[in-house]
N, C-alpha and C. Protein backbone atom coordinates (compact mmCIF):
# COMPACT_ATOMS: atom_id res chain seq x y z
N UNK A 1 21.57 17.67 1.83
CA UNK A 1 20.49 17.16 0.99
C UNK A 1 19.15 17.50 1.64
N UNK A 2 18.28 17.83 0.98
CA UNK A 2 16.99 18.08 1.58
C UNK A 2 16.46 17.09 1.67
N UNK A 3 15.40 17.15 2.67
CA UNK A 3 14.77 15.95 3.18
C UNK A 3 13.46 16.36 2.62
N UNK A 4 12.92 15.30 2.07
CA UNK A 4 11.34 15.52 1.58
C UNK A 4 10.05 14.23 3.03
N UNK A 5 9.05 14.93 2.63
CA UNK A 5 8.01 14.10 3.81
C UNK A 5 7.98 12.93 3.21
N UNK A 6 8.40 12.33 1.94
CA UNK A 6 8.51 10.82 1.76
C UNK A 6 9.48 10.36 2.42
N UNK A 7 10.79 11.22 2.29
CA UNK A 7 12.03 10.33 3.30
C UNK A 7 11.46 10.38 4.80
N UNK A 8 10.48 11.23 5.58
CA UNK A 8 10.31 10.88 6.48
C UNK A 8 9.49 9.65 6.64
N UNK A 9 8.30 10.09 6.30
CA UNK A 9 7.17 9.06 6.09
C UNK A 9 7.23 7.51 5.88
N UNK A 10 8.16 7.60 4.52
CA UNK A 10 8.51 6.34 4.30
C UNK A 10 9.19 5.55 5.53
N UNK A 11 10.42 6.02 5.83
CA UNK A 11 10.90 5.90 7.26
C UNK A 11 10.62 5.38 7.90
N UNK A 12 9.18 5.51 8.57
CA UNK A 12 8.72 4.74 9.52
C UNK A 12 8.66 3.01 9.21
N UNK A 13 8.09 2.64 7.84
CA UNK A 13 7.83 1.46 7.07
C UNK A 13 9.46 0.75 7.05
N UNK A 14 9.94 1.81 6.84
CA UNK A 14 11.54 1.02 6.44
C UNK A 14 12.36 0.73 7.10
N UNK A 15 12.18 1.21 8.53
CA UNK A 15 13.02 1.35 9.99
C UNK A 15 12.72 -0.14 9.99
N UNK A 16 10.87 -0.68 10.29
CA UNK A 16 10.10 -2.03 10.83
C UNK A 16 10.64 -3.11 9.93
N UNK A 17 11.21 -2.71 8.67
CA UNK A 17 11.50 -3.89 7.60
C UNK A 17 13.02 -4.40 8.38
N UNK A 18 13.66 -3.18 8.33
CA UNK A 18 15.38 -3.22 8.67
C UNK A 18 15.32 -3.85 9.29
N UNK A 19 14.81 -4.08 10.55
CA UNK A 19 14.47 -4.76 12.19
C UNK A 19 13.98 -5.98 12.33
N UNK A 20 13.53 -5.90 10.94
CA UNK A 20 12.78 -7.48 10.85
C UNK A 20 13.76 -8.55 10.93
N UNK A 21 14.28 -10.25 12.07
CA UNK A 21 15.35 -10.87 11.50
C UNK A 21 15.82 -11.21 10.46
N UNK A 22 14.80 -11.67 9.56
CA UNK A 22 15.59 -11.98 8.21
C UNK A 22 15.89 -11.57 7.13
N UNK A 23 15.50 -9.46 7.79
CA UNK A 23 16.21 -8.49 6.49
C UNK A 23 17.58 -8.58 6.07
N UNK A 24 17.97 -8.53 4.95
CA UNK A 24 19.53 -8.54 4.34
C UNK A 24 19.63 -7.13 3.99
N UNK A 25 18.52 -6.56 2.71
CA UNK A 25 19.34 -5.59 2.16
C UNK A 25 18.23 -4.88 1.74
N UNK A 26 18.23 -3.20 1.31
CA UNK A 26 17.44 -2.47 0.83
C UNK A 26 17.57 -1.66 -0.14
N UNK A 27 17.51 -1.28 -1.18
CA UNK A 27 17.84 -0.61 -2.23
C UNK A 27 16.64 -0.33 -3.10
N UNK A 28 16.17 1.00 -3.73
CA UNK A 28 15.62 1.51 -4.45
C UNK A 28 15.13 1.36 -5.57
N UNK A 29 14.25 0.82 -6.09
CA UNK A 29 13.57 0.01 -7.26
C UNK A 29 14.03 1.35 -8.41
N UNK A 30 14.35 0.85 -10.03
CA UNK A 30 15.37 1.59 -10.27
C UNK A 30 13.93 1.47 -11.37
N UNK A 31 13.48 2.28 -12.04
CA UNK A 31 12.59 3.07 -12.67
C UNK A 31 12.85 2.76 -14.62
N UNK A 32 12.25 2.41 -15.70
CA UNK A 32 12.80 2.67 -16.45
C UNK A 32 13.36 3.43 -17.28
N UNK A 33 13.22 4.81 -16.79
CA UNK A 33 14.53 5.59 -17.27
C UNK A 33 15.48 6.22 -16.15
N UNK A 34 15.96 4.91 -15.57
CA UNK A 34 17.24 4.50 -15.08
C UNK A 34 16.98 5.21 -13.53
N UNK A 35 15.99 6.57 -13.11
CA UNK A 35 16.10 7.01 -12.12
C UNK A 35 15.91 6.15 -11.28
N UNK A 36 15.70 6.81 -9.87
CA UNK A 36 15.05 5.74 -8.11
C UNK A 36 13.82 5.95 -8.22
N UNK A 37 13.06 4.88 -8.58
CA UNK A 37 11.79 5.15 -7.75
C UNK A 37 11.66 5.98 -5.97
N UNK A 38 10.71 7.06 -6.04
CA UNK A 38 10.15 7.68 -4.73
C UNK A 38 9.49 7.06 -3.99
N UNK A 39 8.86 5.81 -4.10
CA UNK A 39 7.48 5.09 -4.03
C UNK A 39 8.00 3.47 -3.46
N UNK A 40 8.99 3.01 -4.33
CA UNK A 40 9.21 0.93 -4.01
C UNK A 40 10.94 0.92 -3.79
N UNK A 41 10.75 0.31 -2.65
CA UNK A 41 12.21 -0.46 -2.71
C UNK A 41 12.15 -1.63 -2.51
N UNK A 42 13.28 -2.47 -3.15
CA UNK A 42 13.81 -4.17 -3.21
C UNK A 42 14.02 -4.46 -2.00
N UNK A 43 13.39 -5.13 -1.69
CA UNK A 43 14.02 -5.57 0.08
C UNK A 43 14.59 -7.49 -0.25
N UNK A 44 15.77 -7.54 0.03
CA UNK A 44 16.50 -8.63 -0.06
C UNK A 44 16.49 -9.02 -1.22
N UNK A 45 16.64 -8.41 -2.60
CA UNK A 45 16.52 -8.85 -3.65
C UNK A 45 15.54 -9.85 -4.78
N UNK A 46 14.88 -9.72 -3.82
CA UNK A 46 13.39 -10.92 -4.57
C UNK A 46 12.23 -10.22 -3.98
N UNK A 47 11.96 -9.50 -3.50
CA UNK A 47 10.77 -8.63 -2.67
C UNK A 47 10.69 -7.41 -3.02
N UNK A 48 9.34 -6.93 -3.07
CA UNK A 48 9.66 -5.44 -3.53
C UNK A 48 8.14 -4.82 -2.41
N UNK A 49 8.39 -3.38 -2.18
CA UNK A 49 7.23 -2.89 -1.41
C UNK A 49 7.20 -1.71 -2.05
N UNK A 50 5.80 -1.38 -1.63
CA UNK A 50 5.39 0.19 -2.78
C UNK A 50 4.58 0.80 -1.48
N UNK A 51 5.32 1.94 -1.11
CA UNK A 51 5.05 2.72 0.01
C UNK A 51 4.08 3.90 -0.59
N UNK A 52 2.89 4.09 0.47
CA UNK A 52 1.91 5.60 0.19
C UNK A 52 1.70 5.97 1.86
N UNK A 53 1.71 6.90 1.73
CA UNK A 53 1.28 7.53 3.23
C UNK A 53 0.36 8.60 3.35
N UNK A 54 -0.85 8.42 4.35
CA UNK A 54 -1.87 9.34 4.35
C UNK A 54 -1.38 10.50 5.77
N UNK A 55 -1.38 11.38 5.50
CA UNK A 55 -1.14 12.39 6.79
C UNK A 55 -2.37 12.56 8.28
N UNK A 56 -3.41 12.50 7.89
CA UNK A 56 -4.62 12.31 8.32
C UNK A 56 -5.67 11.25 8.10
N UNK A 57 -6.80 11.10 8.78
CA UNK A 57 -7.60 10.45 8.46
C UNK A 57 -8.99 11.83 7.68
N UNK A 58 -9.97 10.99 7.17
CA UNK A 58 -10.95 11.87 6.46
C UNK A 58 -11.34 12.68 7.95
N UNK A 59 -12.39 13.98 7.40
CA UNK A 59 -12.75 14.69 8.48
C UNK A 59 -13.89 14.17 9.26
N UNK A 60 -13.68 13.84 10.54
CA UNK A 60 -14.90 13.12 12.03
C UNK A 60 -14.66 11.51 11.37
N UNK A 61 -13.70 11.40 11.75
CA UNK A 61 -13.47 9.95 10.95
C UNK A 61 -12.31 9.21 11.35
N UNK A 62 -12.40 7.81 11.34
CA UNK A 62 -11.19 7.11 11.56
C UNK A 62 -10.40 6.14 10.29
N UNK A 63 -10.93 6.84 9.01
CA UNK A 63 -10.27 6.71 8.19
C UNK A 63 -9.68 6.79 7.39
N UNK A 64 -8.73 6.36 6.65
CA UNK A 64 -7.66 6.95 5.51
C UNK A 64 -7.67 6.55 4.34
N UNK A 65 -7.54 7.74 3.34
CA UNK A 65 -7.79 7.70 1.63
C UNK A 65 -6.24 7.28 1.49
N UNK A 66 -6.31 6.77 0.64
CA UNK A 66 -5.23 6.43 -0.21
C UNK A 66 -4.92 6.44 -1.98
N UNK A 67 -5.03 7.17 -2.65
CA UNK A 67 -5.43 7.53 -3.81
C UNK A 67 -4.38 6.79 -4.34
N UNK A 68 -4.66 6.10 -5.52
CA UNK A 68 -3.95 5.60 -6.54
C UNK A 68 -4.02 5.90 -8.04
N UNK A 69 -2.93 6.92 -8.59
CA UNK A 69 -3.51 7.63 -9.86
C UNK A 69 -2.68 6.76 -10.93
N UNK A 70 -2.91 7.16 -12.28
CA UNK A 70 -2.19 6.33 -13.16
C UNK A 70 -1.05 5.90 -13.55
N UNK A 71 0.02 7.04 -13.04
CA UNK A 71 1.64 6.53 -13.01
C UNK A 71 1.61 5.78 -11.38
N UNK A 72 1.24 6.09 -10.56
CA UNK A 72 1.23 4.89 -9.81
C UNK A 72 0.52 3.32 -10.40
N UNK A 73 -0.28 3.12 -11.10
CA UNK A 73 -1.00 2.14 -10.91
C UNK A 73 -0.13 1.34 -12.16
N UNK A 74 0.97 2.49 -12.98
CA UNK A 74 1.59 1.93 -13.74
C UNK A 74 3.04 1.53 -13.37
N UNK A 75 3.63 2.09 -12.46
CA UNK A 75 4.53 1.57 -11.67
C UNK A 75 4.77 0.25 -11.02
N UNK A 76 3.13 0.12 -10.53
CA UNK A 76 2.65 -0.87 -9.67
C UNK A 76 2.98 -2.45 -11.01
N UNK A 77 2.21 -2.20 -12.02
CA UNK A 77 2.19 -3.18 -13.25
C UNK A 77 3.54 -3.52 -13.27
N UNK A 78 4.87 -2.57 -13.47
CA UNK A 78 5.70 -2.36 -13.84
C UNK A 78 6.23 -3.56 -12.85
N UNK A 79 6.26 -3.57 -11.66
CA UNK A 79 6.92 -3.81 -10.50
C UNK A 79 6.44 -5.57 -10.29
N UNK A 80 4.99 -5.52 -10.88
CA UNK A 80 4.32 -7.07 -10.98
C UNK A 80 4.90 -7.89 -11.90
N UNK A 81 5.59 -7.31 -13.20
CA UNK A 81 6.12 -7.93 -14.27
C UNK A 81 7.45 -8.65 -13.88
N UNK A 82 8.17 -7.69 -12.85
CA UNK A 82 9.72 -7.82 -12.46
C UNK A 82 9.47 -9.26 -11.38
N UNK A 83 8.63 -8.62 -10.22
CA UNK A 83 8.65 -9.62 -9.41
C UNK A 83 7.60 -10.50 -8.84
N UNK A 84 6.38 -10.54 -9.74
CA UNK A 84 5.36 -11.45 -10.13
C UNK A 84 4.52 -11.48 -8.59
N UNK A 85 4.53 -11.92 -8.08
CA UNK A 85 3.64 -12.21 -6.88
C UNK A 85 4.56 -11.62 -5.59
N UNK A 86 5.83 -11.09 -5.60
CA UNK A 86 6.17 -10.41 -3.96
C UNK A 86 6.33 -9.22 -4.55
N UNK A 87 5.01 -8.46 -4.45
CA UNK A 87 4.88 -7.21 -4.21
C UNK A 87 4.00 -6.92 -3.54
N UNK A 88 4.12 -5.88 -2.60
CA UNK A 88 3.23 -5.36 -1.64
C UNK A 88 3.04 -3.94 -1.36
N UNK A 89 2.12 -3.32 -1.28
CA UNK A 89 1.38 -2.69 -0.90
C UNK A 89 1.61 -1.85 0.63
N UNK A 90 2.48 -1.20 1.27
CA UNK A 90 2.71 -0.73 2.86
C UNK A 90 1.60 0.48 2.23
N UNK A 91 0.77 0.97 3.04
CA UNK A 91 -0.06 2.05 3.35
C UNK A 91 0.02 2.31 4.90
N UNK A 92 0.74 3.74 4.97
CA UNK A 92 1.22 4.77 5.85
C UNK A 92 0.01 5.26 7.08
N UNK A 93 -0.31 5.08 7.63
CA UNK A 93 -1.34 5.86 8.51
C UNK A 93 -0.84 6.82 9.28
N UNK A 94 0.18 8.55 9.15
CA UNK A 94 0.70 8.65 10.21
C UNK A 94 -0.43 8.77 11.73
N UNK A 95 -1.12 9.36 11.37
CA UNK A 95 -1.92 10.14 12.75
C UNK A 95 -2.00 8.98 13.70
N UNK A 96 -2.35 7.73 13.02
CA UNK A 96 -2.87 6.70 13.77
C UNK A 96 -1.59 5.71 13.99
N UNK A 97 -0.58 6.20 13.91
CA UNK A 97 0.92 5.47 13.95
C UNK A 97 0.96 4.17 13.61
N UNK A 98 -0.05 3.43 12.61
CA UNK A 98 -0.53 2.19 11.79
C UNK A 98 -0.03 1.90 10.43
N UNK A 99 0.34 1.11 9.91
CA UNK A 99 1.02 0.62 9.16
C UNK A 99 -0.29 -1.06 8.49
N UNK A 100 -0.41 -0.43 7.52
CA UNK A 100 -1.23 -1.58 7.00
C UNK A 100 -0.28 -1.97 5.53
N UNK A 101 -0.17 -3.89 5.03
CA UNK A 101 0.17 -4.12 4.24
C UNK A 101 -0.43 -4.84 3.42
N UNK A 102 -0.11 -4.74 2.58
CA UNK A 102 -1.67 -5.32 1.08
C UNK A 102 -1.00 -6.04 0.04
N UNK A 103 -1.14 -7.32 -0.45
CA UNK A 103 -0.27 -7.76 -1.12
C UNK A 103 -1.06 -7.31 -2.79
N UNK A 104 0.12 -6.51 -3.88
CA UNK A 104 -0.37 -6.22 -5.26
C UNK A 104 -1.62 -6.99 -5.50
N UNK A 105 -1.77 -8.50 -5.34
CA UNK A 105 -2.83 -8.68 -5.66
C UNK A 105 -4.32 -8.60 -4.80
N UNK A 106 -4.22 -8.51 -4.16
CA UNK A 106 -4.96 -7.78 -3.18
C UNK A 106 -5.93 -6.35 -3.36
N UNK A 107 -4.61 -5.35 -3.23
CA UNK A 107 -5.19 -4.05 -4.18
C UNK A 107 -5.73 -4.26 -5.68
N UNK A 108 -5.38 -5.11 -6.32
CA UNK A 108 -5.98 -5.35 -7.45
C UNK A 108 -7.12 -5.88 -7.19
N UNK A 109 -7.69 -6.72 -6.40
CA UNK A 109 -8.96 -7.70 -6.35
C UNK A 109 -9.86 -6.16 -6.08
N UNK A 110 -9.10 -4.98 -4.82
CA UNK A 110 -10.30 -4.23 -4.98
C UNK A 110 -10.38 -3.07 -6.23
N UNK A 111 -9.66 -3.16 -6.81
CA UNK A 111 -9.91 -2.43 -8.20
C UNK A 111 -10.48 -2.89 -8.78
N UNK A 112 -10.51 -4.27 -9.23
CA UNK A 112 -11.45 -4.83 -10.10
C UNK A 112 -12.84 -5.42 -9.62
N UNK A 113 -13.09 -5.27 -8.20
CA UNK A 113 -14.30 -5.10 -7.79
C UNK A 113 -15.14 -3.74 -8.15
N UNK A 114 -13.69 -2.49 -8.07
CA UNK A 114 -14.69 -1.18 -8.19
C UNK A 114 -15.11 -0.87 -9.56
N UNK A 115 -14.49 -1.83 -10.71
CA UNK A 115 -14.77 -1.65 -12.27
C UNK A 115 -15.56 -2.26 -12.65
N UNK A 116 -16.19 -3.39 -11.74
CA UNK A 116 -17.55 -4.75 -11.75
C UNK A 116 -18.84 -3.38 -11.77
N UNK A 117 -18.51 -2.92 -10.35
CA UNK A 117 -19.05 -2.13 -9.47
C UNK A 117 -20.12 -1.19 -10.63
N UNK A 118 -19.04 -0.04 -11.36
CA UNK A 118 -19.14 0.90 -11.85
C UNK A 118 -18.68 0.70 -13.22
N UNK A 119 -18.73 -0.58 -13.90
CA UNK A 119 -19.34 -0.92 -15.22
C UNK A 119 -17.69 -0.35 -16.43
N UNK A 120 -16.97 0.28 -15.76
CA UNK A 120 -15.76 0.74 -16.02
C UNK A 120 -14.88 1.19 -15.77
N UNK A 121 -13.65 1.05 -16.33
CA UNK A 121 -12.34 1.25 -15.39
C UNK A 121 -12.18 3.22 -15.02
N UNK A 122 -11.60 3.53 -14.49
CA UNK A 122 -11.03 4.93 -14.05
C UNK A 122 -9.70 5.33 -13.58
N UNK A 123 -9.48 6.34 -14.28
CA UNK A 123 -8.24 7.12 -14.15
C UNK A 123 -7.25 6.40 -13.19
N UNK A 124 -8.10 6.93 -11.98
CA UNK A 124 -7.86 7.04 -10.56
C UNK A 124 -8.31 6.13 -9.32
N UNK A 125 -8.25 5.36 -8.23
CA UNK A 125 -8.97 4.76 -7.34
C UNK A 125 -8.26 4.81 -6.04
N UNK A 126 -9.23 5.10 -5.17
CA UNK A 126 -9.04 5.25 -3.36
C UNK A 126 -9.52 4.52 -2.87
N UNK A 127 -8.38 3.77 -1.95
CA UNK A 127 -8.47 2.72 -1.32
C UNK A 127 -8.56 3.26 0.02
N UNK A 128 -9.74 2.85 1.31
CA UNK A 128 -9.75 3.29 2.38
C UNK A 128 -9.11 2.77 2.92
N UNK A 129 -8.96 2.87 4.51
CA UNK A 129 -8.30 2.01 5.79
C UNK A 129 -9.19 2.76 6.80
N UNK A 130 -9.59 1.60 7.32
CA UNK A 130 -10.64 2.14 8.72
C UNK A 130 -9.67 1.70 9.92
N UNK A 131 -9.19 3.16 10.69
CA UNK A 131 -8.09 2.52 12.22
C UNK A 131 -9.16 2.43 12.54
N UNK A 132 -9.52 1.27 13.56
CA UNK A 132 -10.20 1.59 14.79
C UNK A 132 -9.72 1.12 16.34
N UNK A 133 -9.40 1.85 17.50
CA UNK A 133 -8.67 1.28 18.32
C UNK A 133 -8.87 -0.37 18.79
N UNK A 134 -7.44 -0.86 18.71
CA UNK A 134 -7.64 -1.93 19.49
C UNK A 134 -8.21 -3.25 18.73
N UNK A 135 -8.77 -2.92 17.15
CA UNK A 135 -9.26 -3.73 16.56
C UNK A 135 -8.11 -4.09 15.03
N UNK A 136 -8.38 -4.80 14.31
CA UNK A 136 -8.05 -5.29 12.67
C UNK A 136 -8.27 -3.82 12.05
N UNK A 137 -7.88 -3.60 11.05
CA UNK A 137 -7.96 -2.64 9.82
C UNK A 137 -9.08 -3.29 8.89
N UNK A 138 -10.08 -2.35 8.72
CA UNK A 138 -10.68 -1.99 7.41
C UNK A 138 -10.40 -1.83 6.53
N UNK A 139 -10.28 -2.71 4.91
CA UNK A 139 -9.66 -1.82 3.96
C UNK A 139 -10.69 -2.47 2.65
N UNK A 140 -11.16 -0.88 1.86
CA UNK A 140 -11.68 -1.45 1.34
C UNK A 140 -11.79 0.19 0.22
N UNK A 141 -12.81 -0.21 -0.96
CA UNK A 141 -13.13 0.92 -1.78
C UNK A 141 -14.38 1.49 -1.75
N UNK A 142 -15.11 2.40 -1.86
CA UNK A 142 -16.35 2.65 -1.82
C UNK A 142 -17.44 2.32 -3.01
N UNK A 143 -18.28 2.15 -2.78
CA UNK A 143 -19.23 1.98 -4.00
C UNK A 143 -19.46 2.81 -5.15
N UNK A 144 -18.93 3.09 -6.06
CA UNK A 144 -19.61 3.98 -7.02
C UNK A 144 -21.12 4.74 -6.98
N UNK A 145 -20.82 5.69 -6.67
CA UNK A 145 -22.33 6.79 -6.67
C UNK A 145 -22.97 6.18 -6.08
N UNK A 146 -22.54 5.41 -4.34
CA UNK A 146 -23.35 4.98 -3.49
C UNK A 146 -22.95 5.96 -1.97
N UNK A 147 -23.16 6.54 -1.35
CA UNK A 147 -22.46 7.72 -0.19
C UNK A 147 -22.79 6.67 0.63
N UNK A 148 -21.69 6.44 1.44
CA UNK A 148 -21.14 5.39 2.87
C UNK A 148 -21.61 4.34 2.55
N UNK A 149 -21.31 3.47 1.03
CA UNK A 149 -21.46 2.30 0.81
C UNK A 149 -20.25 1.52 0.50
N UNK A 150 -19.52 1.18 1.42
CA UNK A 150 -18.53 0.14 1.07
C UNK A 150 -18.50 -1.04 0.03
N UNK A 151 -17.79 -0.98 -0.62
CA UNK A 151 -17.61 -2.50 -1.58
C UNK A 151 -16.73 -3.43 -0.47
N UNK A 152 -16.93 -4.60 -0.97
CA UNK A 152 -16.45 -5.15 -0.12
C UNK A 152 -15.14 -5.62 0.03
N UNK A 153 -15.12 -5.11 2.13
CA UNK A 153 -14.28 -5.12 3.25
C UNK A 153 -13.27 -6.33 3.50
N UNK A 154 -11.91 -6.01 3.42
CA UNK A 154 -10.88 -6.82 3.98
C UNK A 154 -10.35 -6.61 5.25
N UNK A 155 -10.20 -7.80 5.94
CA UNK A 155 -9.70 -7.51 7.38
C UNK A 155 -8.15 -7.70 7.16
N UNK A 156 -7.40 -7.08 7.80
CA UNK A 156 -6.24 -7.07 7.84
C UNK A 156 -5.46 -6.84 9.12
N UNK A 157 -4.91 -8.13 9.93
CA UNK A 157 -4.22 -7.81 11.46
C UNK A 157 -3.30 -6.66 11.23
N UNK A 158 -3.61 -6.11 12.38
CA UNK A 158 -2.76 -5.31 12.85
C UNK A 158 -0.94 -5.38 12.86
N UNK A 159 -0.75 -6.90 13.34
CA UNK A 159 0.70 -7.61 13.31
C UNK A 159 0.87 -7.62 12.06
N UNK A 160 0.32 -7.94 11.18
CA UNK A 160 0.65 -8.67 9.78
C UNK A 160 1.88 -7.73 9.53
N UNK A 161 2.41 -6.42 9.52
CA UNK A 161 3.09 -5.83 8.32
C UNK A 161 4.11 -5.83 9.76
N UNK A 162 5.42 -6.03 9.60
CA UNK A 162 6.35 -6.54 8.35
C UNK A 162 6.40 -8.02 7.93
N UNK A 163 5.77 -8.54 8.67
CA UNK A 163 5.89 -10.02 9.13
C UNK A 163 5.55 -10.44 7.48
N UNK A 164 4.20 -10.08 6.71
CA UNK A 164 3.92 -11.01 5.69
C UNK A 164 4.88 -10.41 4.70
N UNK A 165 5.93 -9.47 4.77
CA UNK A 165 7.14 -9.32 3.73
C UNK A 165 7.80 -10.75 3.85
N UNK A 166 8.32 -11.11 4.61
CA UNK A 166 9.40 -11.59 4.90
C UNK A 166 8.56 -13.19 5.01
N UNK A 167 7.56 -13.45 5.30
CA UNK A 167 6.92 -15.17 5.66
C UNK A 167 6.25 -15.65 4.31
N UNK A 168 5.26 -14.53 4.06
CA UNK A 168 4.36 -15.16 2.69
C UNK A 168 5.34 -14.46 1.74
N UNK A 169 4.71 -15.78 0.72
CA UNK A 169 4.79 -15.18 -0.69
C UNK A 169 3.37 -14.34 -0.85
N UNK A 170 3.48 -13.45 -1.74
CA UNK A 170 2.28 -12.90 -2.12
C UNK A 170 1.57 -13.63 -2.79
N UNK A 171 0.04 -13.74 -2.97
CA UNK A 171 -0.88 -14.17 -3.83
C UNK A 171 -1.01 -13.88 -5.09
């Protein structure tokens, strides 16, 4: 079977879940026309996570795009309907061997900040992550037709991911 850079990528996220004590089980969020989702798997049957992974950070920079286009953002809906508040968000950092987790509603609060923002919704939206050594994660969206203007910034520990799979419910 060929291996694609999601089976690696993902990998990393799914090794930290397995390892976690009170993982049971993992299986592939099943799509509605019947395929595997590439993107979410069920973790213990009431939890679901929606994996993206950035390869790099932007250029002279310590941070990472994360683009969210419309069959993702409809997947995402899809996945909120099934399991209402435990869905989450893993965003991949490889370079920076970081792992940030975002609960669905979460990424939503900054989408609908960036549609306040910019007066209307879009296609598409990129969510940053600022590594910076030794510190919390940055995560946030940029301002509409503002250059290095952040909308506003969520802190997110470093520990948090896998831990808030398995402790919180999502918001």
């Amino acid at each position: 079977m060929k291996i694609n850079d999601d089976h690696l990528y993902h990998g990393a996220a799914l090794i930290q879940i397995a390892e976690y004590p009170t993982f049971k089980a993992i299986n592939p969020f099943k799509l509605d026309n019947g395929s595997n989702s590439r993107s979410s798997y069920v973790i213990n049957t009431d939890t679901v996570v929606y994996l993206k992974y950035a390869s790099k950070p932007k250029k002279n920079s310590n941070e990472y795009l994360f683009t969210f286009t419309e069959p993702h953002l409809k997947e995402l809906k899809d996945l909120e309907k099934k399991f209402k508040s435990k869905v989450f968000v893993v965003l991949i950092c490889l370079e920076a061997h970081e792992i940030c987790a975002l609960t669905l509603a979460e990424l939503n609060e900054h989408i609908k900040g960036r549609e306040i923002a910019k007066g209307e919704s879009e296609p598409n939206y990129q969510i940053v992550i600022s590594v910076n050594a030794g510190k919390a994660f940055r995560v946030y969206m940029n301002d509409p037709g503002k250059r290095n203007k952040a909308l506003k910034k969520q802190t997110v520990k470093r520990n948090h991911f896998p831990k808030v799979i398995f402790e919180q419910t999502a918001q």
